[in-house]
PDB file of N, CA and C in Angstrom:
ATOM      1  N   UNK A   1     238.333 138.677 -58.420  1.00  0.00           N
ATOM      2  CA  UNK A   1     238.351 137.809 -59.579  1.00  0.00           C
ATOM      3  C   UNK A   1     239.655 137.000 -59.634  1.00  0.00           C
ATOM      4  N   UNK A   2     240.950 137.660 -59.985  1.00  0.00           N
ATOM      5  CA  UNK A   2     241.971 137.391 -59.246  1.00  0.00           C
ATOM      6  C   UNK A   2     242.297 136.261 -58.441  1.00  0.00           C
ATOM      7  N   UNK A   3     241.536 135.922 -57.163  1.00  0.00           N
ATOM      8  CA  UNK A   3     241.504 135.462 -55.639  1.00  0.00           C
ATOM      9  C   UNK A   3     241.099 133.907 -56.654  1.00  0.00           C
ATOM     10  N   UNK A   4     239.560 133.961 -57.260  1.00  0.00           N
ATOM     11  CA  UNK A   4     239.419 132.591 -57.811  1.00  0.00           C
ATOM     12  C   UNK A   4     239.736 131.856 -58.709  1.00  0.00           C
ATOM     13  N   UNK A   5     240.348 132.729 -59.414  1.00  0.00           N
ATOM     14  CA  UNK A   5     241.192 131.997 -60.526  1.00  0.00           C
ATOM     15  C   UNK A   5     242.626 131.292 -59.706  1.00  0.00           C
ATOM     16  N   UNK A   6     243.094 132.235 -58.385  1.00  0.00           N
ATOM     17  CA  UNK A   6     244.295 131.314 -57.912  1.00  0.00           C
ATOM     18  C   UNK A   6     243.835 129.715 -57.069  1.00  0.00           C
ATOM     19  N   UNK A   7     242.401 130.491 -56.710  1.00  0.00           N
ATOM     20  CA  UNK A   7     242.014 129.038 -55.800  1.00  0.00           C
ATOM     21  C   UNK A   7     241.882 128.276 -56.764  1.00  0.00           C
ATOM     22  N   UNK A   8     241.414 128.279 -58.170  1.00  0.00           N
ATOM     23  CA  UNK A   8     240.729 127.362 -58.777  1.00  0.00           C
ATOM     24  C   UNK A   8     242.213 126.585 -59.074  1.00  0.00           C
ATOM     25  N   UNK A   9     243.284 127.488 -60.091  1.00  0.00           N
ATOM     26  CA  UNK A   9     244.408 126.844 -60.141  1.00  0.00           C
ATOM     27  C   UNK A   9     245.393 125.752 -58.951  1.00  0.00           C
ATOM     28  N   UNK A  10     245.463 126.480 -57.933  1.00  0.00           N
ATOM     29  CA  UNK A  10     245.875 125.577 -56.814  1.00  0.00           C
ATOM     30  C   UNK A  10     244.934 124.314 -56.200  1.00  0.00           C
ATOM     31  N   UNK A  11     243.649 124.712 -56.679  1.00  0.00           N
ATOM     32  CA  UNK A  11     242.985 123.326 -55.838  1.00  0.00           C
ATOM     33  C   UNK A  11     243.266 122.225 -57.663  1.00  0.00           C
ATOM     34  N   UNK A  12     243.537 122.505 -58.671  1.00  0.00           N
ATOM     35  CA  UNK A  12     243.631 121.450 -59.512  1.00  0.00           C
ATOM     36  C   UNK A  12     244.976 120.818 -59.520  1.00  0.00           C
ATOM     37  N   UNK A  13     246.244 121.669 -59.141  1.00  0.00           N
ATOM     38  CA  UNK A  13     247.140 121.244 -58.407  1.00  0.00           C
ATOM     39  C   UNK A  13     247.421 120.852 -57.790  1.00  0.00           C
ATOM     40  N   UNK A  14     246.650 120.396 -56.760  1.00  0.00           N
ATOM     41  CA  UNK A  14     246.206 119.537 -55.315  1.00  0.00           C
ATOM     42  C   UNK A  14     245.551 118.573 -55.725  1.00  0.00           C
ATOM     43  N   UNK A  15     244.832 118.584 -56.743  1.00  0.00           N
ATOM     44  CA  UNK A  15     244.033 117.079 -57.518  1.00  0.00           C
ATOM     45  C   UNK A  15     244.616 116.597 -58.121  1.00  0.00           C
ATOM     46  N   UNK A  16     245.973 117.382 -58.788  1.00  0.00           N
ATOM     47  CA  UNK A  16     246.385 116.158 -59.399  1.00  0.00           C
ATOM     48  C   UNK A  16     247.717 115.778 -58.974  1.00  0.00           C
ATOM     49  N   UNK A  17     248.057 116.039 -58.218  1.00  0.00           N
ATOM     50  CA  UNK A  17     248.923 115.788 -56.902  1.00  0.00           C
ATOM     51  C   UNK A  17     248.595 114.666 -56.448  1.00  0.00           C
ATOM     52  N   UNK A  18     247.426 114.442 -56.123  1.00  0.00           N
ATOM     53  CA  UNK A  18     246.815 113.603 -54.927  1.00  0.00           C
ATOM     54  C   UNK A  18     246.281 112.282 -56.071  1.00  0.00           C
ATOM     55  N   UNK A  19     246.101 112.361 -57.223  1.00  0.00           N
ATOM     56  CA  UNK A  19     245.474 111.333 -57.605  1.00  0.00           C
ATOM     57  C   UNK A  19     246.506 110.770 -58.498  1.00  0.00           C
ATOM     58  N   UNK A  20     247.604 111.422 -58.917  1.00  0.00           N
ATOM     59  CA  UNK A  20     249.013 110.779 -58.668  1.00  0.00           C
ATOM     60  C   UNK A  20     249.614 109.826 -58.136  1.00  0.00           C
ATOM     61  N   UNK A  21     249.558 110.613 -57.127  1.00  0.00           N
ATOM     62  CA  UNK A  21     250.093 109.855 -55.787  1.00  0.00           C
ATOM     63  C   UNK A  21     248.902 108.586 -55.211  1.00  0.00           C
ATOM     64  N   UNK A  22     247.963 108.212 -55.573  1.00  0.00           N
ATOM     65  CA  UNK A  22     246.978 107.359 -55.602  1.00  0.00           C
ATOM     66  C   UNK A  22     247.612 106.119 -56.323  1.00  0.00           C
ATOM     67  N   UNK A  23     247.809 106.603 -57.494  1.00  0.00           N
ATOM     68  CA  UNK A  23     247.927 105.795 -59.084  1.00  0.00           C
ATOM     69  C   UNK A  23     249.297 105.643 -58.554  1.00  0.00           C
ATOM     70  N   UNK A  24     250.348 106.155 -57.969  1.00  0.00           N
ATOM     71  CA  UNK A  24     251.371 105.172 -57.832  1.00  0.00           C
ATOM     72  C   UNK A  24     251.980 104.564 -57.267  1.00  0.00           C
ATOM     73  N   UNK A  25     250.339 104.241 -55.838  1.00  0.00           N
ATOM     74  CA  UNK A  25     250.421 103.004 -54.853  1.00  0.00           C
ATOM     75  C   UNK A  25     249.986 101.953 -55.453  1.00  0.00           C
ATOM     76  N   UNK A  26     249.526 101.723 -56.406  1.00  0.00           N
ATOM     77  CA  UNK A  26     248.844 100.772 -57.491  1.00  0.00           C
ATOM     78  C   UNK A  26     250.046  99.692 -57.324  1.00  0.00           C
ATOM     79  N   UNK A  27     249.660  98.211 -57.237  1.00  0.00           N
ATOM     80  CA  UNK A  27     250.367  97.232 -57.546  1.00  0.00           C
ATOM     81  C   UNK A  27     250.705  97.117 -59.231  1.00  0.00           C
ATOM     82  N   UNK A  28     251.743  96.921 -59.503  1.00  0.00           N
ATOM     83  CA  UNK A  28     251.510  96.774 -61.155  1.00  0.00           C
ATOM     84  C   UNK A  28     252.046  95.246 -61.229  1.00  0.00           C
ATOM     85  N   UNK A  29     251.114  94.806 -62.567  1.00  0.00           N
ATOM     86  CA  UNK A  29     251.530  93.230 -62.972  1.00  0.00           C
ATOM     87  C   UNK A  29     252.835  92.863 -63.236  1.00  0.00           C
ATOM     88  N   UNK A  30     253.023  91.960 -62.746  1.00  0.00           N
ATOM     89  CA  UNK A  30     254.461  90.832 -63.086  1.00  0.00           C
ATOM     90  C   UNK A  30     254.423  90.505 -64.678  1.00  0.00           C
ATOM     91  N   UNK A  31     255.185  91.117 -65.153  1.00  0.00           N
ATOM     92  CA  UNK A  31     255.307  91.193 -67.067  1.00  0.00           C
ATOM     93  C   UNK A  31     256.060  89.899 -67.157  1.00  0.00           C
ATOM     94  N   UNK A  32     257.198  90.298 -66.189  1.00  0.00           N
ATOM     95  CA  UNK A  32     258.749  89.126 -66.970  1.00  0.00           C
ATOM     96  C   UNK A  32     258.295  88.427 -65.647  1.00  0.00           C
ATOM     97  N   UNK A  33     258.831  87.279 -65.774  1.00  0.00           N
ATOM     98  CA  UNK A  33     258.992  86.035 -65.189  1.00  0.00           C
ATOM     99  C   UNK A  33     260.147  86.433 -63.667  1.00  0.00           C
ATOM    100  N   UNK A  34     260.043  86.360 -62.420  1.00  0.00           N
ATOM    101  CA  UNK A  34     261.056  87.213 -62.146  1.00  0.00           C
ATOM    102  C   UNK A  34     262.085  85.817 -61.319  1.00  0.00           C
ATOM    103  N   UNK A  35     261.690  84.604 -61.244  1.00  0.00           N
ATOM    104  CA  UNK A  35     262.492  83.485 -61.282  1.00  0.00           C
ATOM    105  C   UNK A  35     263.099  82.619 -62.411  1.00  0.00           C
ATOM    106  N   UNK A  36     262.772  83.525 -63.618  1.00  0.00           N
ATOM    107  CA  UNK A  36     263.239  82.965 -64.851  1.00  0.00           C
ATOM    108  C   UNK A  36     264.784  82.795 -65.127  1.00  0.00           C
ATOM    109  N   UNK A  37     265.720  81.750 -65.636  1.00  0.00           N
ATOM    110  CA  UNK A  37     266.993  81.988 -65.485  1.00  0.00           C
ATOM    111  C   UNK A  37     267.207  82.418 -67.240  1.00  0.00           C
ATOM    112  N   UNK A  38     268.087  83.628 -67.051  1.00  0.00           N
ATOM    113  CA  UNK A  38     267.791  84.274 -68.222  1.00  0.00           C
ATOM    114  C   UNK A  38     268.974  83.654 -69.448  1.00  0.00           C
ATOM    115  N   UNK A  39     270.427  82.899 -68.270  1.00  0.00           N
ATOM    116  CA  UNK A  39     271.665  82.568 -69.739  1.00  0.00           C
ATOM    117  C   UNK A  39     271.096  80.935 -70.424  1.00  0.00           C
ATOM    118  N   UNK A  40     269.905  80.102 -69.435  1.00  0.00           N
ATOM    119  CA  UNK A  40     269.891  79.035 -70.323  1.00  0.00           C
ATOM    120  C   UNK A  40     268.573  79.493 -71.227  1.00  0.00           C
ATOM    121  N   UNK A  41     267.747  80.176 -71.053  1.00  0.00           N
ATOM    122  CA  UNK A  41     266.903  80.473 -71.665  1.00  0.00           C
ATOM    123  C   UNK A  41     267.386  80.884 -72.946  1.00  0.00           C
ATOM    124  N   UNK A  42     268.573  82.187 -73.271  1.00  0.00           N
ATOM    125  CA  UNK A  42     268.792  82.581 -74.338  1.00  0.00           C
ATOM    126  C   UNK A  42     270.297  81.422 -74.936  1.00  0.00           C
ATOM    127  N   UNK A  43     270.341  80.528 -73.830  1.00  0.00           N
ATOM    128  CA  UNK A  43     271.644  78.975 -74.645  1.00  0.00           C
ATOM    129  C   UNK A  43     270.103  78.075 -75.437  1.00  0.00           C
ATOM    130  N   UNK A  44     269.057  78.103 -74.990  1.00  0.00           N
ATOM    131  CA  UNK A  44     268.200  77.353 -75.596  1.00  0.00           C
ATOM    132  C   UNK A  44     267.811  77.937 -76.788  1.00  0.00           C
ATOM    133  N   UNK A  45     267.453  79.311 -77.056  1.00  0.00           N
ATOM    134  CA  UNK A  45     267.140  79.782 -77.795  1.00  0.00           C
ATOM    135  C   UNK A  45     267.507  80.219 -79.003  1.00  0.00           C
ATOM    136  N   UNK A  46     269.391  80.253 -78.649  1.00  0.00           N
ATOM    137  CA  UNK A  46     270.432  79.972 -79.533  1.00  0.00           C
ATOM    138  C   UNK A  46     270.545  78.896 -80.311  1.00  0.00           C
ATOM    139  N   UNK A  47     270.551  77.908 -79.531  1.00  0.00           N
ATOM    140  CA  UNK A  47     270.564  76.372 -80.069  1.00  0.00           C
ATOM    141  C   UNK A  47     269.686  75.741 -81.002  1.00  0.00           C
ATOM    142  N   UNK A  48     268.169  76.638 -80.777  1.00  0.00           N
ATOM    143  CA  UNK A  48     266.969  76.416 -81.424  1.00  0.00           C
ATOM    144  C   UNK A  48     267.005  76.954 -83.052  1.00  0.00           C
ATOM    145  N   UNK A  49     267.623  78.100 -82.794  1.00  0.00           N
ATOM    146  CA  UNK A  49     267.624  79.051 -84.259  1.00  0.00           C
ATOM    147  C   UNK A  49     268.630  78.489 -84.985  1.00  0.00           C
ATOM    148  N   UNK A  50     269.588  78.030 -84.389  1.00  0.00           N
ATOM    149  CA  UNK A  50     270.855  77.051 -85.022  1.00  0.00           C
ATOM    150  C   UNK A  50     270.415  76.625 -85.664  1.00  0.00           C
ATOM    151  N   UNK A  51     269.867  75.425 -85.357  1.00  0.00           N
ATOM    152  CA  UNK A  51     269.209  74.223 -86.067  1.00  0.00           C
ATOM    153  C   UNK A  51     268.028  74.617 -87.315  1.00  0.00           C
ATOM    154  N   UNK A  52     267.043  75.884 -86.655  1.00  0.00           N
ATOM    155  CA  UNK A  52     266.273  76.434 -87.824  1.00  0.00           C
ATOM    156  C   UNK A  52     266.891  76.832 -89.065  1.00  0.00           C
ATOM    157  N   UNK A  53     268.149  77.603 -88.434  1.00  0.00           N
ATOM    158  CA  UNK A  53     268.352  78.554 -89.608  1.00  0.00           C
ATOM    159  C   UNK A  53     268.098  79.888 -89.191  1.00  0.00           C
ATOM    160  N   UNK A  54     267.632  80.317 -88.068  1.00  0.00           N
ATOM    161  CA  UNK A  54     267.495  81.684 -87.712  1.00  0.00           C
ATOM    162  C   UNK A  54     268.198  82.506 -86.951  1.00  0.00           C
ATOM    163  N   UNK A  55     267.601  83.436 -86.617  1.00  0.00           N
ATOM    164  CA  UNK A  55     268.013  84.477 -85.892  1.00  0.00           C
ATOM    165  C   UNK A  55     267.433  84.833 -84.446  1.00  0.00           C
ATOM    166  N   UNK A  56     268.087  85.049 -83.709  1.00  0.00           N
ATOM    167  CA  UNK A  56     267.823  85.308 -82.192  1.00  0.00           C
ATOM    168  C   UNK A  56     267.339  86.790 -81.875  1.00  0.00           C
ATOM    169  N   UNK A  57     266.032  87.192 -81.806  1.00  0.00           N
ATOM    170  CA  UNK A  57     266.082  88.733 -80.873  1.00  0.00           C
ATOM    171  C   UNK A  57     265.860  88.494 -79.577  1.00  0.00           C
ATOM    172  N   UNK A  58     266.421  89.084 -79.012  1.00  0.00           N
ATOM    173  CA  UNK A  58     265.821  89.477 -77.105  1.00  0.00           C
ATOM    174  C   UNK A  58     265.607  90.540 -77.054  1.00  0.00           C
ATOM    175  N   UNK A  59     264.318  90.197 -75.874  1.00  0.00           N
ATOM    176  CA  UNK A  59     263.759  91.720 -75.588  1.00  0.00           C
ATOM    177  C   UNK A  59     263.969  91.866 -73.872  1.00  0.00           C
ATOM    178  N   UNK A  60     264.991  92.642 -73.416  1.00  0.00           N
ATOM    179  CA  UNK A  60     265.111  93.010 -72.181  1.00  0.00           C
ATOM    180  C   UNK A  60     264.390  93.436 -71.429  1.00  0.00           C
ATOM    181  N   UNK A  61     263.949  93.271 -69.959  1.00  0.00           N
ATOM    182  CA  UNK A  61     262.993  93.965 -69.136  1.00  0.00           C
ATOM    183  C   UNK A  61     262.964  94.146 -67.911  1.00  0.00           C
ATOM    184  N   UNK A  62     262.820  94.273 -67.086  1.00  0.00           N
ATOM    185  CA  UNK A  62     262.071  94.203 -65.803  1.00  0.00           C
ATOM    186  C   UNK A  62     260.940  94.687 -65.294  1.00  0.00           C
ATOM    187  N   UNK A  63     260.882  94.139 -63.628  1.00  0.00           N
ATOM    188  CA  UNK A  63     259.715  94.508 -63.399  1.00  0.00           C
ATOM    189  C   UNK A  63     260.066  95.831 -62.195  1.00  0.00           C
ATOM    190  N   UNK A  64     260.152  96.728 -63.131  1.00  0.00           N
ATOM    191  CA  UNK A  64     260.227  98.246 -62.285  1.00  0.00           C
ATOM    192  C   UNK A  64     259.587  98.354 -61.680  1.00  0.00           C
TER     193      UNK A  64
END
């Protein structure tokens, strides 16, 4: 009884091992822009809120 409870445990350990390792040959999408130039983007964006009256957030990223 013993014997199949270890096979059962080790072969789901091996599944999810393996389908892991599947999922993180996966290409993942291009989020941020990765030729984007990031100091005139946030001098434009500065300049913009100036003139509004607002406030600037940035949201930092890459593409890990």
């Amino acid at each position: 009884m013993m014997q199949i409870f270890m096979k059962t445990i080790l072969l789901c350990i091996l599944l999810f091992f393996s389908v892991t390792a599947i999922y993180a040959q996966e290409e993942k999408p291009q989020i941020y822009n990765p030729s984007a130039d990031a100091k005139v983007e946030i001098q434009k964006a500065v300049a913009q809120a100036k003139l509004e009256g607002k406030h600037v957030l940035l949201q930092v990223g890459g593409n890990w």
